[in-house]
Protein backbone atom coordinates (compact mmCIF):
# COMPACT_ATOMS: atom_id res chain seq x y z
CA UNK A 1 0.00 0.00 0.00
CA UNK A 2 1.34 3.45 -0.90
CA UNK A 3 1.87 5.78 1.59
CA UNK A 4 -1.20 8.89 2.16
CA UNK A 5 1.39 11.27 0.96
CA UNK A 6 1.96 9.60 -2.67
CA UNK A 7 -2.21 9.54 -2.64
CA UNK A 8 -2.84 12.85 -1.84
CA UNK A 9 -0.63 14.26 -3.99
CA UNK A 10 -1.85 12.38 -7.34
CA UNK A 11 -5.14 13.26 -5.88
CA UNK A 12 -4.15 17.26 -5.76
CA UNK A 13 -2.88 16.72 -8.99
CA UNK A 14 -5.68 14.77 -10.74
CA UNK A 15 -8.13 17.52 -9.07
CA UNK A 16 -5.82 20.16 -10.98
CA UNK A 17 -5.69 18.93 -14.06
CA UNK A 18 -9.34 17.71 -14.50
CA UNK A 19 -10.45 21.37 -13.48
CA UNK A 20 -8.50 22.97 -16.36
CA UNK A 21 -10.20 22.89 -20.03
CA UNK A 22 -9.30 20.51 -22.32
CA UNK A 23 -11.08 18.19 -24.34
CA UNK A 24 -13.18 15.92 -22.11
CA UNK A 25 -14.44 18.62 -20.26
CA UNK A 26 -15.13 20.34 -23.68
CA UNK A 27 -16.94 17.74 -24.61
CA UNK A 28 -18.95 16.85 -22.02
CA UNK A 29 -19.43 20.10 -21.34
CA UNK A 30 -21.05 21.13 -24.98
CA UNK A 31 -22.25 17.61 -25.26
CA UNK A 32 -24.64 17.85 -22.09
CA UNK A 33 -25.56 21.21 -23.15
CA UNK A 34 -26.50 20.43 -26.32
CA UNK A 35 -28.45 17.03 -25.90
CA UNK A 36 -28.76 17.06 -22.09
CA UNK A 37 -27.96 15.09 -18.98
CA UNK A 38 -28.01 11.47 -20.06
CA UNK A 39 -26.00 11.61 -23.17
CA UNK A 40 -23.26 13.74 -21.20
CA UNK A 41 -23.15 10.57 -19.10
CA UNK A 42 -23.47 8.18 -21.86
CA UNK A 43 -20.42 10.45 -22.87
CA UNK A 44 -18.52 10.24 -19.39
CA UNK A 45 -18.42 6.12 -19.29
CA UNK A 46 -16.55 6.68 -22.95
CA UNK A 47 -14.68 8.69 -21.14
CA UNK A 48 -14.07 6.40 -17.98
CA UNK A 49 -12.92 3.33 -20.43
CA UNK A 50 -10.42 5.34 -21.76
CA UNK A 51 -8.83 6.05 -18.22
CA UNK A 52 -8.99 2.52 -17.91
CA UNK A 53 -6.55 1.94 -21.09
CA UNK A 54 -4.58 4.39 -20.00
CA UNK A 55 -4.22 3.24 -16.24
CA UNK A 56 -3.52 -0.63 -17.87
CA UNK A 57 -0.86 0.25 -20.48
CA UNK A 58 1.05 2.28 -18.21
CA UNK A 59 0.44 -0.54 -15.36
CA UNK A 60 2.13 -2.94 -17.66
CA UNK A 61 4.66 -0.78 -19.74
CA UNK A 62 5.83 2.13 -17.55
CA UNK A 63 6.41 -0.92 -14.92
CA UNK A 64 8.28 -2.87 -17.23
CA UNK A 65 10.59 0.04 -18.34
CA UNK A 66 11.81 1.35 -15.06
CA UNK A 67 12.76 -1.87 -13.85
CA UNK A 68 15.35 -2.36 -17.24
CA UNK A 69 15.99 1.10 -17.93
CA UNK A 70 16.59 2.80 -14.24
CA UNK A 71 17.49 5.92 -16.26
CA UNK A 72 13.74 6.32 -18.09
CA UNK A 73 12.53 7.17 -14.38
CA UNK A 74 14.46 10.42 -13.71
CA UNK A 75 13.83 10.88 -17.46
CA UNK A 76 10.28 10.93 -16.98
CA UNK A 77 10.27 13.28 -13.72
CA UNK A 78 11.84 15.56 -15.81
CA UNK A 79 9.29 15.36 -18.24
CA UNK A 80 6.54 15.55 -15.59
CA UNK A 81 8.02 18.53 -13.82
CA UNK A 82 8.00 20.40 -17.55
CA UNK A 83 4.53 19.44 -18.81
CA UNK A 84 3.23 20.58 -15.23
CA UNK A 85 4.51 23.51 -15.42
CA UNK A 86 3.66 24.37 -18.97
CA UNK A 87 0.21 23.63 -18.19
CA UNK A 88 0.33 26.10 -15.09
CA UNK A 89 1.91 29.03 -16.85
CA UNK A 90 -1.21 28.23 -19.66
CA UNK A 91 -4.01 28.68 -16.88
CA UNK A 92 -2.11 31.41 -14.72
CA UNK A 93 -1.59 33.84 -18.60
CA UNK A 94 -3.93 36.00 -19.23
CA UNK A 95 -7.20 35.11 -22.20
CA UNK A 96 -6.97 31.16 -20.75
CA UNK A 97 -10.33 29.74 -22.17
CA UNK A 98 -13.21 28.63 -20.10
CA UNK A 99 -14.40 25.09 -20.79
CA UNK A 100 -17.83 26.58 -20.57
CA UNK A 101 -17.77 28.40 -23.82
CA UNK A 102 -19.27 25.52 -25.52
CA UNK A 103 -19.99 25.14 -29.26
CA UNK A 104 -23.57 23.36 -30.19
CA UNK A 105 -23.18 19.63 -31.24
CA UNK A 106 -25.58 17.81 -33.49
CA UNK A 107 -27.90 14.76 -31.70
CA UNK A 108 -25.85 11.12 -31.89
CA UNK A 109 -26.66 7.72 -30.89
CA UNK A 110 -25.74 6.42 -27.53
CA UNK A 111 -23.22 4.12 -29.59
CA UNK A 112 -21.95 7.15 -30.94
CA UNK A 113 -21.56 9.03 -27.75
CA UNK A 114 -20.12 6.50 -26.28
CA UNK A 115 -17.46 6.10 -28.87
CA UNK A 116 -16.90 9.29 -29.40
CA UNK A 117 -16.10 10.00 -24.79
CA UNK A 118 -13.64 6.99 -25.48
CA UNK A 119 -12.11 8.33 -28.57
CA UNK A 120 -11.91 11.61 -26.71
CA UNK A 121 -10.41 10.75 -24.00
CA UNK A 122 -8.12 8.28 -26.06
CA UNK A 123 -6.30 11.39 -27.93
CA UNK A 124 -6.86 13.56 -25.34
CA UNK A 125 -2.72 14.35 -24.60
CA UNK A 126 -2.94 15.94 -21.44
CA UNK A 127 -4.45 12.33 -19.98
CA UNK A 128 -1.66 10.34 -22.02
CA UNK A 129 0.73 12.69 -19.97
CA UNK A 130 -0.92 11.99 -17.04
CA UNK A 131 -0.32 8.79 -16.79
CA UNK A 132 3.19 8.56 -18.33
CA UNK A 133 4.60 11.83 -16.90
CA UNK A 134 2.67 12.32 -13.63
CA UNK A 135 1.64 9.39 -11.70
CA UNK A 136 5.49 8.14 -11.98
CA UNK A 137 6.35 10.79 -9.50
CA UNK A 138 4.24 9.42 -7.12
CA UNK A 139 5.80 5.78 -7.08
CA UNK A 140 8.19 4.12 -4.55
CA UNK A 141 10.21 1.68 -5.89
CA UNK A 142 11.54 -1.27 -3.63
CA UNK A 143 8.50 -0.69 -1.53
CA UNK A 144 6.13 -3.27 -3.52
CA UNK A 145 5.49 -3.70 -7.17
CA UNK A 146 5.46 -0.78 -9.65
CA UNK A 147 2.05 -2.14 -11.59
CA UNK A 148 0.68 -2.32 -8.17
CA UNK A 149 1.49 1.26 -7.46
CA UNK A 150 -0.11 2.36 -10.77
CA UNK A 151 -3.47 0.42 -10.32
CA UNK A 152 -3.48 2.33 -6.59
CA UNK A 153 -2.48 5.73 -7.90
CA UNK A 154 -4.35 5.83 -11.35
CA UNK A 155 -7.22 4.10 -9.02
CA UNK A 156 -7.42 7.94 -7.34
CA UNK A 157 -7.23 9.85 -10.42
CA UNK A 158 -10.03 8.00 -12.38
CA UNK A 159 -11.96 8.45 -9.34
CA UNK A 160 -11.86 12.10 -8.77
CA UNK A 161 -12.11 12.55 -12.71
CA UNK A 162 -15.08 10.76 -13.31
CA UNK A 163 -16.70 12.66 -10.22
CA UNK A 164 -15.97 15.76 -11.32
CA UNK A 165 -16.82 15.29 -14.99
CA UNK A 166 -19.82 13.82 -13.73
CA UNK A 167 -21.06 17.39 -11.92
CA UNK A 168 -19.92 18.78 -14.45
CA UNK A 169 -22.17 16.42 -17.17
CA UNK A 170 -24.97 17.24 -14.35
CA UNK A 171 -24.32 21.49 -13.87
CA UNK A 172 -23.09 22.19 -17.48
CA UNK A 173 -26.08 24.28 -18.21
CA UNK A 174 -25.79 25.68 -14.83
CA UNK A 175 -22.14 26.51 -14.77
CA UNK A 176 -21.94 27.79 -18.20
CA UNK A 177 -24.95 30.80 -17.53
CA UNK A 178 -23.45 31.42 -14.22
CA UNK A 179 -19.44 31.80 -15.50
CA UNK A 180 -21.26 33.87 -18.63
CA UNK A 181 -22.00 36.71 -16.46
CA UNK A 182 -19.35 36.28 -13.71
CA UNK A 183 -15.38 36.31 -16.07
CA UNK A 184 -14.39 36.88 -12.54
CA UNK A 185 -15.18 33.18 -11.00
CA UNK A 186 -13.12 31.66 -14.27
CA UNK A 187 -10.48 33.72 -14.04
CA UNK A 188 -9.92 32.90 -9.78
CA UNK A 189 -10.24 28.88 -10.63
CA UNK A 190 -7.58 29.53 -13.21
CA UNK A 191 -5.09 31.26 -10.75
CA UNK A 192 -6.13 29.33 -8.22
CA UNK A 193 -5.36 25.83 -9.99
CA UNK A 194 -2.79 27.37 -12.13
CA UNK A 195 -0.55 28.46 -8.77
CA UNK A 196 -1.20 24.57 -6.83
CA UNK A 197 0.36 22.64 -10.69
CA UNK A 198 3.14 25.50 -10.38
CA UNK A 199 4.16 24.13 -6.94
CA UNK A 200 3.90 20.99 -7.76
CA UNK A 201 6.18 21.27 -10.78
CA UNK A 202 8.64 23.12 -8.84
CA UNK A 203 8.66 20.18 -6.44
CA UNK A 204 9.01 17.76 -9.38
CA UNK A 205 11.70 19.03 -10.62
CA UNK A 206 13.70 19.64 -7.43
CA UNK A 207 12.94 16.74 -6.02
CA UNK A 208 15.80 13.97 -5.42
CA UNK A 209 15.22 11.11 -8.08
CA UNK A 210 14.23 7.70 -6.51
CA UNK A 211 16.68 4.82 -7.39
């Protein structure tokens, strides 16, 4: 079992990077506005199978790599620290976009909007980052094994990202004629989340590398 420390930071993380825009919330977003509640959710368990390839490629692969290649980990914490960052400097600059400023989609099947969460979420490069980048940072080898780690920490992310894209699937409506009136609210979640990646990446990247 990981320690509450490894959790809780994949968990700040996850929580970061599922509240900035990109294309699953896009989607969802525009997709539950457009043909309401239940095909955003049809959307979201697309969406939730594609975590699930995610989580068991990099279970399998990332594992397998570290343990011959001891040099690919501090490779990829480098890599982590960088995309975290770049993604915090995108929400803390000035004009970031709001999720919420949906476009209108025409009416699919539930096949369809199934598919189309998966394929999403699939080539959605901020989640293939995620979990070849980000949850790496989090592991402790010689403490258990690595695949073991990754079902635990990607366990926590697809958790907290299916919740919130679920409220989200649920308030789009909501959240997109509130934040249409208020810039303000955007622009303080941006900040907000944008400073908490920063840290992180900071850490990251000054962090000792774990043999």
């Amino acid at each position: 079992m990981l320690p509450l420390s490894s959790l809780a930071g994949v968990a700040v993380i996850a929580l970061g990077m599922v509240l900035t825009p990109g294309p699953n919330m896009v989607y969802l977003a525009s997709r539950s506005i457009s043909q309401g509640r239940d095909a955003g959710l049809v959307s979201l368990a697309g969406v939730a199978v594609g975590f699930l390839c995610y989580l068991l490629a990099a279970a399998v692969g990332l594992s397998t790599l570290f343990m011959a290649v001891p040099l690919a980990y501090d490779l990829v914490k480098i890599a982590g620290a960088l995309y975290l960052g770049y993604v915090a400097w995108g929400m803390l600059r000035p004009g970031g976009r709001s999720p919420f400023q949906t476009q209108q989609l025409s009416p699919h099947s539930r096949k369809r909007l199934f598919t189309m969460g998966l394929v999403t979420n699939l080539l959605n490069p901020k989640i293939a980052l995620m979990y070849a980048a980000l949850l790496p940072q989090f592991l402790r080898p010689g403490t258990g094994r690595l695949w073991g780690q990754f079902l635990q920490l990607g366990a926590v992310q697809i958790v907290i990202a299916v919740t919130v894209n679920g409220l989200i699937v649920y308030l789009a409506a909501a959240i997109a004629n509130y934040l249409k009136d208020r810039p303000k609210a955007m622009t303080a979640q941006r900040l907000v989340a944008g400073t908490v990646l920063g840290i992180f990446a900071v850490k990251m990247a000054t962090s000792h590398a774990r043999a």
